[in-house]
PDB file of N, CA and C in Angstrom:
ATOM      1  N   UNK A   1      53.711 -13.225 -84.672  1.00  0.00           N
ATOM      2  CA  UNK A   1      52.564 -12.766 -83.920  1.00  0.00           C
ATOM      3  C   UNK A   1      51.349 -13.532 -84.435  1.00  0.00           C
ATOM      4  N   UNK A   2      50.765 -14.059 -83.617  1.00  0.00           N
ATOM      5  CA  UNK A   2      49.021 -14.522 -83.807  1.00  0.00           C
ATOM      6  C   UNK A   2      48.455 -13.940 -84.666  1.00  0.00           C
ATOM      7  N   UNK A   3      47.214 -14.485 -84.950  1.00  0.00           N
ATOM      8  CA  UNK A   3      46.098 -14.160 -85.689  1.00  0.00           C
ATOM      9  C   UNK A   3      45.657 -13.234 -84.867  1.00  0.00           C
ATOM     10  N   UNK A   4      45.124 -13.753 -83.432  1.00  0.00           N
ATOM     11  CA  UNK A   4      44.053 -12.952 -82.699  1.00  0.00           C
ATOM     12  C   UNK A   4      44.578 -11.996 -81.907  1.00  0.00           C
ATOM     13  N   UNK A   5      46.571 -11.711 -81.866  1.00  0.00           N
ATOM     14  CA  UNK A   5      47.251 -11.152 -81.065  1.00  0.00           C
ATOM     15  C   UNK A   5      46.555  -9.854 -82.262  1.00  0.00           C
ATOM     16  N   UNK A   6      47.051  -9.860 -83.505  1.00  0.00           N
ATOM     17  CA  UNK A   6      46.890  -8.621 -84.081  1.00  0.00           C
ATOM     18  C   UNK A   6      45.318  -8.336 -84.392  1.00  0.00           C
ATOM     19  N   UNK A   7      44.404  -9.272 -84.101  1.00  0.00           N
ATOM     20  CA  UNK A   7      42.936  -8.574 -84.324  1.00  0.00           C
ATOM     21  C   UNK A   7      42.483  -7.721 -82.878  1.00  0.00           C
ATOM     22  N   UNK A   8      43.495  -8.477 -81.840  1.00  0.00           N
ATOM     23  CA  UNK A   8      43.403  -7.550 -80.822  1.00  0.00           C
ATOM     24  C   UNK A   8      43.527  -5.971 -80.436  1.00  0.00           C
ATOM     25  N   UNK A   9      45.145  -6.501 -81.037  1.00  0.00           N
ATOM     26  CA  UNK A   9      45.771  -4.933 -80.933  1.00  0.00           C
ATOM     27  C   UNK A   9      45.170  -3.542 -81.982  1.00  0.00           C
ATOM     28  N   UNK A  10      44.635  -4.392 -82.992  1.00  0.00           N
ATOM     29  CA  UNK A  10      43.397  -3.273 -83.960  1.00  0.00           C
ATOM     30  C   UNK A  10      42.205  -3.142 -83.356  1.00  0.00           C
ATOM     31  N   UNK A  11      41.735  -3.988 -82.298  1.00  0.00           N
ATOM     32  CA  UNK A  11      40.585  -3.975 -81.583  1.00  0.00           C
ATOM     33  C   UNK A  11      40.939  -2.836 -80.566  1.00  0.00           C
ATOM     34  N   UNK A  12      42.205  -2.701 -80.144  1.00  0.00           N
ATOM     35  CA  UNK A  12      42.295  -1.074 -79.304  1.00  0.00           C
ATOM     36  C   UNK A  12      43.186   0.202 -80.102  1.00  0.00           C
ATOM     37  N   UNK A  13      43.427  -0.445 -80.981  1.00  0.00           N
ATOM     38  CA  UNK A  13      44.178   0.697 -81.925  1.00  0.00           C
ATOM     39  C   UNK A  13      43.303   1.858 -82.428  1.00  0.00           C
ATOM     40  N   UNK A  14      42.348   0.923 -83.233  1.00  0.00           N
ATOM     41  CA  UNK A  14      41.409   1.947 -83.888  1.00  0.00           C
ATOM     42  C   UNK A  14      40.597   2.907 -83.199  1.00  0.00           C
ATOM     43  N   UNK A  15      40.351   2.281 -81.827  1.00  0.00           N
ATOM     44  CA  UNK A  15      38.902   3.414 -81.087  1.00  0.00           C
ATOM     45  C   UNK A  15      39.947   4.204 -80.440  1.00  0.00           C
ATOM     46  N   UNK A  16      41.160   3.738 -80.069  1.00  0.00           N
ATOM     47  CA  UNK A  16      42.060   5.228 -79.157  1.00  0.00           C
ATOM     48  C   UNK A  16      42.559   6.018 -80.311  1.00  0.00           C
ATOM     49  N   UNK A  17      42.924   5.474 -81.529  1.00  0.00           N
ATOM     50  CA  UNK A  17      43.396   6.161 -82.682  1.00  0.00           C
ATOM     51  C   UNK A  17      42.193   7.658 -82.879  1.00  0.00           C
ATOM     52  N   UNK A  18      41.124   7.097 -83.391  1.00  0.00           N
ATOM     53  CA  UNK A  18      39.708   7.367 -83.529  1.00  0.00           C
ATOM     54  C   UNK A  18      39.475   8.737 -81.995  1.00  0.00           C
ATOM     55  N   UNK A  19      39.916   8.296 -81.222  1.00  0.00           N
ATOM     56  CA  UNK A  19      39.555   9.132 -80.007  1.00  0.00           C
ATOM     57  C   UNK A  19      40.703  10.271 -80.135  1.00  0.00           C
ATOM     58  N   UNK A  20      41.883   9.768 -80.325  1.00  0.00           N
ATOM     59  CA  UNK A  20      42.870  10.552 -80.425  1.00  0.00           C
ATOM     60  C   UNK A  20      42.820  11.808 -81.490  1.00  0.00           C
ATOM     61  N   UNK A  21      41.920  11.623 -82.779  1.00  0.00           N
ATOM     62  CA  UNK A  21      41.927  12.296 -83.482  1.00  0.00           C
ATOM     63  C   UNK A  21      40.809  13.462 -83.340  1.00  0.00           C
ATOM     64  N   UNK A  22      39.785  12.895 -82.547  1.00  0.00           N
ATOM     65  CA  UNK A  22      38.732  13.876 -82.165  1.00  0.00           C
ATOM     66  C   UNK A  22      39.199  14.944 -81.160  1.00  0.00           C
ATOM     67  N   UNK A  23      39.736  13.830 -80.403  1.00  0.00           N
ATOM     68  CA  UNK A  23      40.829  15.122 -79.585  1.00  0.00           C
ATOM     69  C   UNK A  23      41.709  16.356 -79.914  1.00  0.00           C
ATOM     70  N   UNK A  24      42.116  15.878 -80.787  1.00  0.00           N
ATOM     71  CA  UNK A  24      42.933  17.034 -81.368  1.00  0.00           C
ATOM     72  C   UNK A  24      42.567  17.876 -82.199  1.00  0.00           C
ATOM     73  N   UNK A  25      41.346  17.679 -82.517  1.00  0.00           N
ATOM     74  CA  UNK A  25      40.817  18.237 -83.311  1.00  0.00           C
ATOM     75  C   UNK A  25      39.803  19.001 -82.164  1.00  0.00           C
ATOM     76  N   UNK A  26      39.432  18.981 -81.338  1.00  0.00           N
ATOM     77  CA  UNK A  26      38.778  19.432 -80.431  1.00  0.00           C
ATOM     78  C   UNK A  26      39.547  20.293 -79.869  1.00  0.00           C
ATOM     79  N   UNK A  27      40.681  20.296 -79.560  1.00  0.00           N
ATOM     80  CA  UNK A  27      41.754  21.196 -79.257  1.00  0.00           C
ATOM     81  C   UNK A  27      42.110  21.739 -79.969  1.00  0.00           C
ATOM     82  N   UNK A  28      42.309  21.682 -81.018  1.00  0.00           N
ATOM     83  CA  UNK A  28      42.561  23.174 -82.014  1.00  0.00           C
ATOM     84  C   UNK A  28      41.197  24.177 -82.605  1.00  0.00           C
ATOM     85  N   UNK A  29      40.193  23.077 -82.010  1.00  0.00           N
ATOM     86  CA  UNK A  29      38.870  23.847 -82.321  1.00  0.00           C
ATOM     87  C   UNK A  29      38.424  25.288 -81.099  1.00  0.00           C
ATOM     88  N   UNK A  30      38.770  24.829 -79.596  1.00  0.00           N
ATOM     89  CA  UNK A  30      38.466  25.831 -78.762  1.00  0.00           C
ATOM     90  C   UNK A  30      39.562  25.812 -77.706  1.00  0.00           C
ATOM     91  N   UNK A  31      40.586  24.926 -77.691  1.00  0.00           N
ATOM     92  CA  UNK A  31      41.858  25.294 -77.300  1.00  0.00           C
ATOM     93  C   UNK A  31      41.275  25.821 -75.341  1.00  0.00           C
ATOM     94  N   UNK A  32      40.404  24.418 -74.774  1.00  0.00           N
ATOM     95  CA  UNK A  32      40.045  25.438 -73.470  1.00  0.00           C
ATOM     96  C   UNK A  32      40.821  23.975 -72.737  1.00  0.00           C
ATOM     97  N   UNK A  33      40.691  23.851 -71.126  1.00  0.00           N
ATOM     98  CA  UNK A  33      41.356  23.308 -70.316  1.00  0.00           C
ATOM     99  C   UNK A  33      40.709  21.947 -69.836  1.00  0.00           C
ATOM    100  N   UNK A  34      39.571  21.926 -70.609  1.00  0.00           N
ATOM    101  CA  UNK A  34      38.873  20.623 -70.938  1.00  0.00           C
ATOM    102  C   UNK A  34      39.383  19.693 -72.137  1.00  0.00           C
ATOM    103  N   UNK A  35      39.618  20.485 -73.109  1.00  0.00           N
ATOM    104  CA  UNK A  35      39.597  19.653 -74.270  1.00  0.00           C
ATOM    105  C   UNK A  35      41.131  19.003 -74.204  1.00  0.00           C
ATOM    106  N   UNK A  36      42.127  19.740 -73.210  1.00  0.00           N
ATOM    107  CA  UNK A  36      43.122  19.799 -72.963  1.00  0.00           C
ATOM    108  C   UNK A  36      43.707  18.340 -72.416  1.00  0.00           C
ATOM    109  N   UNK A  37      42.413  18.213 -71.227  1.00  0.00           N
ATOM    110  CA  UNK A  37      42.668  17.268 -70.375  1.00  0.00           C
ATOM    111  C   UNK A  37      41.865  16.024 -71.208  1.00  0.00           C
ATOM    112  N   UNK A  38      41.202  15.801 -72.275  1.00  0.00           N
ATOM    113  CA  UNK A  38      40.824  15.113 -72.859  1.00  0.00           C
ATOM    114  C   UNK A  38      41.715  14.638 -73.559  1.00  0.00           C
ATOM    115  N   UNK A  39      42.673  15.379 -74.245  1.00  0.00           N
ATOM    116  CA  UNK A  39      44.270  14.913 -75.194  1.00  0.00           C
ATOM    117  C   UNK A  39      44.750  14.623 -74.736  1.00  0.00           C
ATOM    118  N   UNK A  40      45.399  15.185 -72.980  1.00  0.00           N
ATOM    119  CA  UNK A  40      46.351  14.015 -72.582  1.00  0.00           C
ATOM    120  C   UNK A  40      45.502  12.384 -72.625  1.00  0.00           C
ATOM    121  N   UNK A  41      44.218  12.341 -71.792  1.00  0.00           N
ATOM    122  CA  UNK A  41      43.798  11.390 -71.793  1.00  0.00           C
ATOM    123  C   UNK A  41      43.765  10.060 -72.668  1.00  0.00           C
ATOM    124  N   UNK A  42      43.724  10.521 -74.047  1.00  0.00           N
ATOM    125  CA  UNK A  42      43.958  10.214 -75.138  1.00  0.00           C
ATOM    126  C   UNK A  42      45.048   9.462 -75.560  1.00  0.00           C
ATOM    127  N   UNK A  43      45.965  10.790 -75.323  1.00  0.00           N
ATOM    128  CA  UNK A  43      47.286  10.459 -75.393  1.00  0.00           C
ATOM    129  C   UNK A  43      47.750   8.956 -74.519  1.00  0.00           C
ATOM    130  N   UNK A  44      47.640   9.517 -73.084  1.00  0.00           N
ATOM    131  CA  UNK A  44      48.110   7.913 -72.083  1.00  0.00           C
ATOM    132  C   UNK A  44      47.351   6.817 -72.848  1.00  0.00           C
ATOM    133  N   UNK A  45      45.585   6.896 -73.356  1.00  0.00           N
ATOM    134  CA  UNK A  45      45.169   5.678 -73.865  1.00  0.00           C
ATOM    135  C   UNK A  45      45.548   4.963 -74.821  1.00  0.00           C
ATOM    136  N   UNK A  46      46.630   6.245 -75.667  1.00  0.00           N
ATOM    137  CA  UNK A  46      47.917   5.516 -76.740  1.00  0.00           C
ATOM    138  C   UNK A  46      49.319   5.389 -76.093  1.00  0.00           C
ATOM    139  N   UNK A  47      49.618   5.237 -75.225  1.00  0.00           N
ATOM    140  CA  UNK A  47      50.279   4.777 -74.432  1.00  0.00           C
ATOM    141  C   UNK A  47      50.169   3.328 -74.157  1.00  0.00           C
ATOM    142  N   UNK A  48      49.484   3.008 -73.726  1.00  0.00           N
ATOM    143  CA  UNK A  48      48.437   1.512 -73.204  1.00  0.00           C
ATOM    144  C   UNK A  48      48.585   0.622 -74.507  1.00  0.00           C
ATOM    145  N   UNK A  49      48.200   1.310 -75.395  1.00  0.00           N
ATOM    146  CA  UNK A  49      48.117   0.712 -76.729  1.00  0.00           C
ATOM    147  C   UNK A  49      49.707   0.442 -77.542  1.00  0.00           C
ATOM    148  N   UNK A  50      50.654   1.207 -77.428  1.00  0.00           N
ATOM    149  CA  UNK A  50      51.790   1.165 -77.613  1.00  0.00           C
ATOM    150  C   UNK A  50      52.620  -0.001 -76.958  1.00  0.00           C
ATOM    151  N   UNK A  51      52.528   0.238 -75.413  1.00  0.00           N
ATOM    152  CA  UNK A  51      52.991  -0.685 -74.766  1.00  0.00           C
ATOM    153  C   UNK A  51      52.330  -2.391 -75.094  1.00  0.00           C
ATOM    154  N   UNK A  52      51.312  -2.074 -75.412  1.00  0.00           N
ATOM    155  CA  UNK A  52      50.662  -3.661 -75.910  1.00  0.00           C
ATOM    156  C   UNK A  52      51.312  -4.286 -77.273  1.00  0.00           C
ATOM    157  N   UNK A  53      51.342  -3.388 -78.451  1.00  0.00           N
ATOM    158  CA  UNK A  53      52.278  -3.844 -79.310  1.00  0.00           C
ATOM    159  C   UNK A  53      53.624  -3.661 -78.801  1.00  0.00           C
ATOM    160  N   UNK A  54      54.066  -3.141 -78.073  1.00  0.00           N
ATOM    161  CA  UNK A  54      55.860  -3.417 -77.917  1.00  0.00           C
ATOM    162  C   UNK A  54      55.968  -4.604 -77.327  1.00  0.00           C
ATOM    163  N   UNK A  55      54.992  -5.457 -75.937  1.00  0.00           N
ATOM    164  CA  UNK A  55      54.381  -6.484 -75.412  1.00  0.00           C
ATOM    165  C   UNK A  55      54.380  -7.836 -76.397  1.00  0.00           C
ATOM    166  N   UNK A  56      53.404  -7.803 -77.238  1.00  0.00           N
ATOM    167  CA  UNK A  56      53.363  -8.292 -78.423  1.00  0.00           C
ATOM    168  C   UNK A  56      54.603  -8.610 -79.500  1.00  0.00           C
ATOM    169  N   UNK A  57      55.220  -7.621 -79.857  1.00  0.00           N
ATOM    170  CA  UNK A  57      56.211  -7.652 -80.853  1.00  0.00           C
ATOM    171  C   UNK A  57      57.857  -8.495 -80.154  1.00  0.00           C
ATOM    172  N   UNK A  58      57.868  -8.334 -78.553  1.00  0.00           N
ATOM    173  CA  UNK A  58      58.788  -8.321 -77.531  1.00  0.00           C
ATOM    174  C   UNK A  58      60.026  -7.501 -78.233  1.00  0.00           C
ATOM    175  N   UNK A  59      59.536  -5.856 -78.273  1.00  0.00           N
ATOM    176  CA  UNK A  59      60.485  -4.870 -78.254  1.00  0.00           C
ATOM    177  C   UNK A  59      60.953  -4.330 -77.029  1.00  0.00           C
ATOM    178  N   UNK A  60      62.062  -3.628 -76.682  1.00  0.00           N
ATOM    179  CA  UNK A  60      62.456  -3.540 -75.865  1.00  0.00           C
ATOM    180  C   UNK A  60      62.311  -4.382 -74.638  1.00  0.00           C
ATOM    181  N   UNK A  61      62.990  -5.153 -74.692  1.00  0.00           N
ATOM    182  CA  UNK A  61      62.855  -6.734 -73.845  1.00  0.00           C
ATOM    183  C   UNK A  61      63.569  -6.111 -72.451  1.00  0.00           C
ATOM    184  N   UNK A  62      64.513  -5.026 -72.051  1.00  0.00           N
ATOM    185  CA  UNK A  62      64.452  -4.692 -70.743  1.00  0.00           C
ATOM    186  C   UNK A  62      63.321  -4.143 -69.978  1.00  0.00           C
ATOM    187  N   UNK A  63      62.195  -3.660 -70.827  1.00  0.00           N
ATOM    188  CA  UNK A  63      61.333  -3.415 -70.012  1.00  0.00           C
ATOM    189  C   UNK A  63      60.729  -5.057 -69.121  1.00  0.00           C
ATOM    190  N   UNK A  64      60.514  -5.751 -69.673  1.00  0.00           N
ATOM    191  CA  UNK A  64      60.004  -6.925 -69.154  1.00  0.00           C
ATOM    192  C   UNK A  64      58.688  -6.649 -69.217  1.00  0.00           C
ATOM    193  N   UNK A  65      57.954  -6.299 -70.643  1.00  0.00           N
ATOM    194  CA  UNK A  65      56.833  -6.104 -70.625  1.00  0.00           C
ATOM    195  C   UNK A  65      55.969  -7.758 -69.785  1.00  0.00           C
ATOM    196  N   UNK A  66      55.217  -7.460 -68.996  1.00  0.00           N
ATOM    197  CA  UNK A  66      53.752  -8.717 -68.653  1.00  0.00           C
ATOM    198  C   UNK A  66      54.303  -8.885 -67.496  1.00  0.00           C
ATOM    199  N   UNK A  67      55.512  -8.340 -67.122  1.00  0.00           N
ATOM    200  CA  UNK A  67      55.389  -9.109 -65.902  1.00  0.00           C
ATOM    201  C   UNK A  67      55.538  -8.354 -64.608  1.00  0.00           C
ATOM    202  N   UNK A  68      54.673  -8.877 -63.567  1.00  0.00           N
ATOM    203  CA  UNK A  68      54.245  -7.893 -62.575  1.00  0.00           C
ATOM    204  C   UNK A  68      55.835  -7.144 -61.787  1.00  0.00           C
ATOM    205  N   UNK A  69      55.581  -6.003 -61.397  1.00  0.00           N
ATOM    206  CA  UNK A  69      56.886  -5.481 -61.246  1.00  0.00           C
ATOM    207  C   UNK A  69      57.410  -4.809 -61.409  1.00  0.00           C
ATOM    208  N   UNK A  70      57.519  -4.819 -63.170  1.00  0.00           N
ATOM    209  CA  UNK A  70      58.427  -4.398 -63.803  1.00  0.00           C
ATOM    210  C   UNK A  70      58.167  -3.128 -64.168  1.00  0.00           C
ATOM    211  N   UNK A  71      59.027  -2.473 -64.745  1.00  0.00           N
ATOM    212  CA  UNK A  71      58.907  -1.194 -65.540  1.00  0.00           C
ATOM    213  C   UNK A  71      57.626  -1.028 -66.518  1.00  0.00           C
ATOM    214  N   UNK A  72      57.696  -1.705 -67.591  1.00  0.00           N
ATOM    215  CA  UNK A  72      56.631  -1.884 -68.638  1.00  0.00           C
ATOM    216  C   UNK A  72      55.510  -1.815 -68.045  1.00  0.00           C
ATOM    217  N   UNK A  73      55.132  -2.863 -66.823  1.00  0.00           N
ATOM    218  CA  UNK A  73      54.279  -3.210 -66.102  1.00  0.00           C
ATOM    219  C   UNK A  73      53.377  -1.485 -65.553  1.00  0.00           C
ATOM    220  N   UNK A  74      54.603  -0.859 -65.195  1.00  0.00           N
ATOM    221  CA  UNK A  74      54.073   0.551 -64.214  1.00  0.00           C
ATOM    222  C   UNK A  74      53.578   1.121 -65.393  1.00  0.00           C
ATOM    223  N   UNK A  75      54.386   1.369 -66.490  1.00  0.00           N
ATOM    224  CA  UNK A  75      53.842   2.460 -67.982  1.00  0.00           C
ATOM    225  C   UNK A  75      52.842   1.987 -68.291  1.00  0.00           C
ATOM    226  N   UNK A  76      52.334   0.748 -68.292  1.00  0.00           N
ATOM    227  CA  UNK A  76      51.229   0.383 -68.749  1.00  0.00           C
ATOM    228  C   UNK A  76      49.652   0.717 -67.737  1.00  0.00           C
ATOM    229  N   UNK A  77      50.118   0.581 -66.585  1.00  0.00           N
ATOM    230  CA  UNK A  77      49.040   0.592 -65.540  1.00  0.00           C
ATOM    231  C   UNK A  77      48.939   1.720 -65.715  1.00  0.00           C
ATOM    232  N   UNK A  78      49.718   3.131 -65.729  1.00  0.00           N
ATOM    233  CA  UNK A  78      49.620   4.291 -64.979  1.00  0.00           C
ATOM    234  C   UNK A  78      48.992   4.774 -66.187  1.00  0.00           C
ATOM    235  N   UNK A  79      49.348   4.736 -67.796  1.00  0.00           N
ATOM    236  CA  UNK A  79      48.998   5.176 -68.838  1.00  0.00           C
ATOM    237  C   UNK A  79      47.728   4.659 -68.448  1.00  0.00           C
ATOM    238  N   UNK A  80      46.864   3.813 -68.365  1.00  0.00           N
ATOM    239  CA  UNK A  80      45.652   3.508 -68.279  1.00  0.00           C
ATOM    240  C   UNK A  80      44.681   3.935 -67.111  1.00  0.00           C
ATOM    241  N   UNK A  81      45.004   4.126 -66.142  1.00  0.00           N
ATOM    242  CA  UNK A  81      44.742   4.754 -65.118  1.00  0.00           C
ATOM    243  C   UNK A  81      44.434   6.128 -65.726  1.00  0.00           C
ATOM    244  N   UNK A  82      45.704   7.036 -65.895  1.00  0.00           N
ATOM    245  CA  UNK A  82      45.590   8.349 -65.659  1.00  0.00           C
ATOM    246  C   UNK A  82      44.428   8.416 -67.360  1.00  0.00           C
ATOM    247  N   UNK A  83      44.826   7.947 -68.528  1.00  0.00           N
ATOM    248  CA  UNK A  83      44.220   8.075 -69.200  1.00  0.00           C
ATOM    249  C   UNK A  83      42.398   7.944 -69.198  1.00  0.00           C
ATOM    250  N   UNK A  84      42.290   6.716 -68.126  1.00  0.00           N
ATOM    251  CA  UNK A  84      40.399   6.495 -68.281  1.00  0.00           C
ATOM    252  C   UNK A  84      40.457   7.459 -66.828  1.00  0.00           C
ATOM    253  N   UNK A  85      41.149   8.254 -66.912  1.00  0.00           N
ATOM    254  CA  UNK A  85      40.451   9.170 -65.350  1.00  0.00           C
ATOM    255  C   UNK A  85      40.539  10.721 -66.509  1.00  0.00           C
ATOM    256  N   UNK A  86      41.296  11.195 -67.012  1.00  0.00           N
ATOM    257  CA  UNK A  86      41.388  12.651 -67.551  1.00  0.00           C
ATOM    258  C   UNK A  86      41.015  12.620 -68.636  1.00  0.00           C
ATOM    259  N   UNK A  87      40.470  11.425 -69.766  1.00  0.00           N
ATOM    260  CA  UNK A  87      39.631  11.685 -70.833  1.00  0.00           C
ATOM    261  C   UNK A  87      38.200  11.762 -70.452  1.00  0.00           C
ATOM    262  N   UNK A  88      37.368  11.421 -69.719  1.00  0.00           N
ATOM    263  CA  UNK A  88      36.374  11.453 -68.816  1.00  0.00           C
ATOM    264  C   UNK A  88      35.705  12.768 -68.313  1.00  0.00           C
ATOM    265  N   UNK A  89      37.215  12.638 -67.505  1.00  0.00           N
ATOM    266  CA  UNK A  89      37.035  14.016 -66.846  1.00  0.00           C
ATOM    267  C   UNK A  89      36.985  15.108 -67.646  1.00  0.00           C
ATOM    268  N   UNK A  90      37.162  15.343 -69.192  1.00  0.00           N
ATOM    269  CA  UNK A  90      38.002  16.539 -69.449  1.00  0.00           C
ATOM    270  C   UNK A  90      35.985  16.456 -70.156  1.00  0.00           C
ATOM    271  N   UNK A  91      35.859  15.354 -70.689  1.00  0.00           N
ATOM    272  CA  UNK A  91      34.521  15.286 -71.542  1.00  0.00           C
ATOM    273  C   UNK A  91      33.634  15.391 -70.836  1.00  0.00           C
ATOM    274  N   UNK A  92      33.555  15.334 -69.926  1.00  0.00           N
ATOM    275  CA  UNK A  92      32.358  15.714 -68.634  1.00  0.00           C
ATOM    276  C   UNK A  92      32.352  17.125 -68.311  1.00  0.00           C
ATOM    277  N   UNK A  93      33.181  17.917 -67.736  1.00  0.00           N
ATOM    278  CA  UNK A  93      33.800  19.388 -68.089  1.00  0.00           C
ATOM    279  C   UNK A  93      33.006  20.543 -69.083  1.00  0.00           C
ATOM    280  N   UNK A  94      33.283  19.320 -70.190  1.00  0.00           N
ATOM    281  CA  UNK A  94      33.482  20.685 -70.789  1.00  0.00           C
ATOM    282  C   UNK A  94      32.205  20.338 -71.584  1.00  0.00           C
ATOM    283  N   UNK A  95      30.973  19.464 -71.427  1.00  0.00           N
ATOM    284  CA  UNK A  95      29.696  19.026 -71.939  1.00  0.00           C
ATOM    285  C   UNK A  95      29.370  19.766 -70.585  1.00  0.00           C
ATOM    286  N   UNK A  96      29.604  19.769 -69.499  1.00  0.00           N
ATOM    287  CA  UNK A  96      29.268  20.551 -68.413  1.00  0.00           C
ATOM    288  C   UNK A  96      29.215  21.903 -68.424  1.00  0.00           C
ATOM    289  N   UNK A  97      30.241  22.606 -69.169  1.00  0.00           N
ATOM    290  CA  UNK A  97      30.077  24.172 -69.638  1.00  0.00           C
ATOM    291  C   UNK A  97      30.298  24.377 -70.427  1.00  0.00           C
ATOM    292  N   UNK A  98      29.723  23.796 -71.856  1.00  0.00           N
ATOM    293  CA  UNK A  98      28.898  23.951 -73.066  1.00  0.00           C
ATOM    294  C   UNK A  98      27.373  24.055 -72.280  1.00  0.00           C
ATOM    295  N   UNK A  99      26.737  23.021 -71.804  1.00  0.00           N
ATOM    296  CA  UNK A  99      25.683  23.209 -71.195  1.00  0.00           C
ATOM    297  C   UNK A  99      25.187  24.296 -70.752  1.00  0.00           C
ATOM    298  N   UNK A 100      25.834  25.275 -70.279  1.00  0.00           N
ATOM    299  CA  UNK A 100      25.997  26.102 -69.048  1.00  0.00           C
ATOM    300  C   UNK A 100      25.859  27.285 -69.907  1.00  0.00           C
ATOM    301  N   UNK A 101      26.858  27.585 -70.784  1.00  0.00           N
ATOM    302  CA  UNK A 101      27.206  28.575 -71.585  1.00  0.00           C
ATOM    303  C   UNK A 101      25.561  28.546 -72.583  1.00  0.00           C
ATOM    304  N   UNK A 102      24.997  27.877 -73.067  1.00  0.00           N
ATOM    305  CA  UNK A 102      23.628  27.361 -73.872  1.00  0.00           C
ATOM    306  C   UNK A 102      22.265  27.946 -72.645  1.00  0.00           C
ATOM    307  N   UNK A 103      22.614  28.114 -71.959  1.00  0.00           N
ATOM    308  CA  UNK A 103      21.436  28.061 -70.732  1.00  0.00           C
ATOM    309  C   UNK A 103      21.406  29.671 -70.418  1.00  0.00           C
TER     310      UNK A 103
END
């Protein structure tokens, strides 16, 4: 593996790692249906990140990670998709009724 393959993959490791942990920790803090949808979010954005080192490493070589089509291809899109749509959503939510609840 590259130099810049692995400064990459720490370039998205650490902030979904980092996100991942606030998450869960946010969820065992008030356990509501926001913080909820923020962990999966999380979660798929370590998904994305997984699939990039398996990509990288060329593990599981039936997926055919990179190439349009394929299996790898869908886990990767959809993890990223659903993930930058329900971590968003869940943090908008629930800054939305914290707000609310304060007022």
């Amino acid at each position: 593996m590259s130099e810049i393959a692995r400064i990459l993959l720490l370039g998205l490791a650490i902030p979904a790692g980092v996100l991942l942990a606030g998450s869960v920790l946010l969820f065992l803090r008030e356990k509501t249906l926001w913080s909820l949808l923020q962990l999966f979010g999380t979660g798929f954005l370590m998904v994305v990140v997984l699939t990039h080192v398996a990509e990288t490493l060329r593990l599981f070589p039936s997926m055919h990670w990179g190439l349009p089509h394929s299996v790898g291809h869908y886990v990767d899109l959809w993890s990223a998709a659903l993930g930058l749509t329900l971590f968003p959503l869940g943090y908008f939510l629930d800054a939305l009724t914290a707000r609310r609840a304060e007022v």
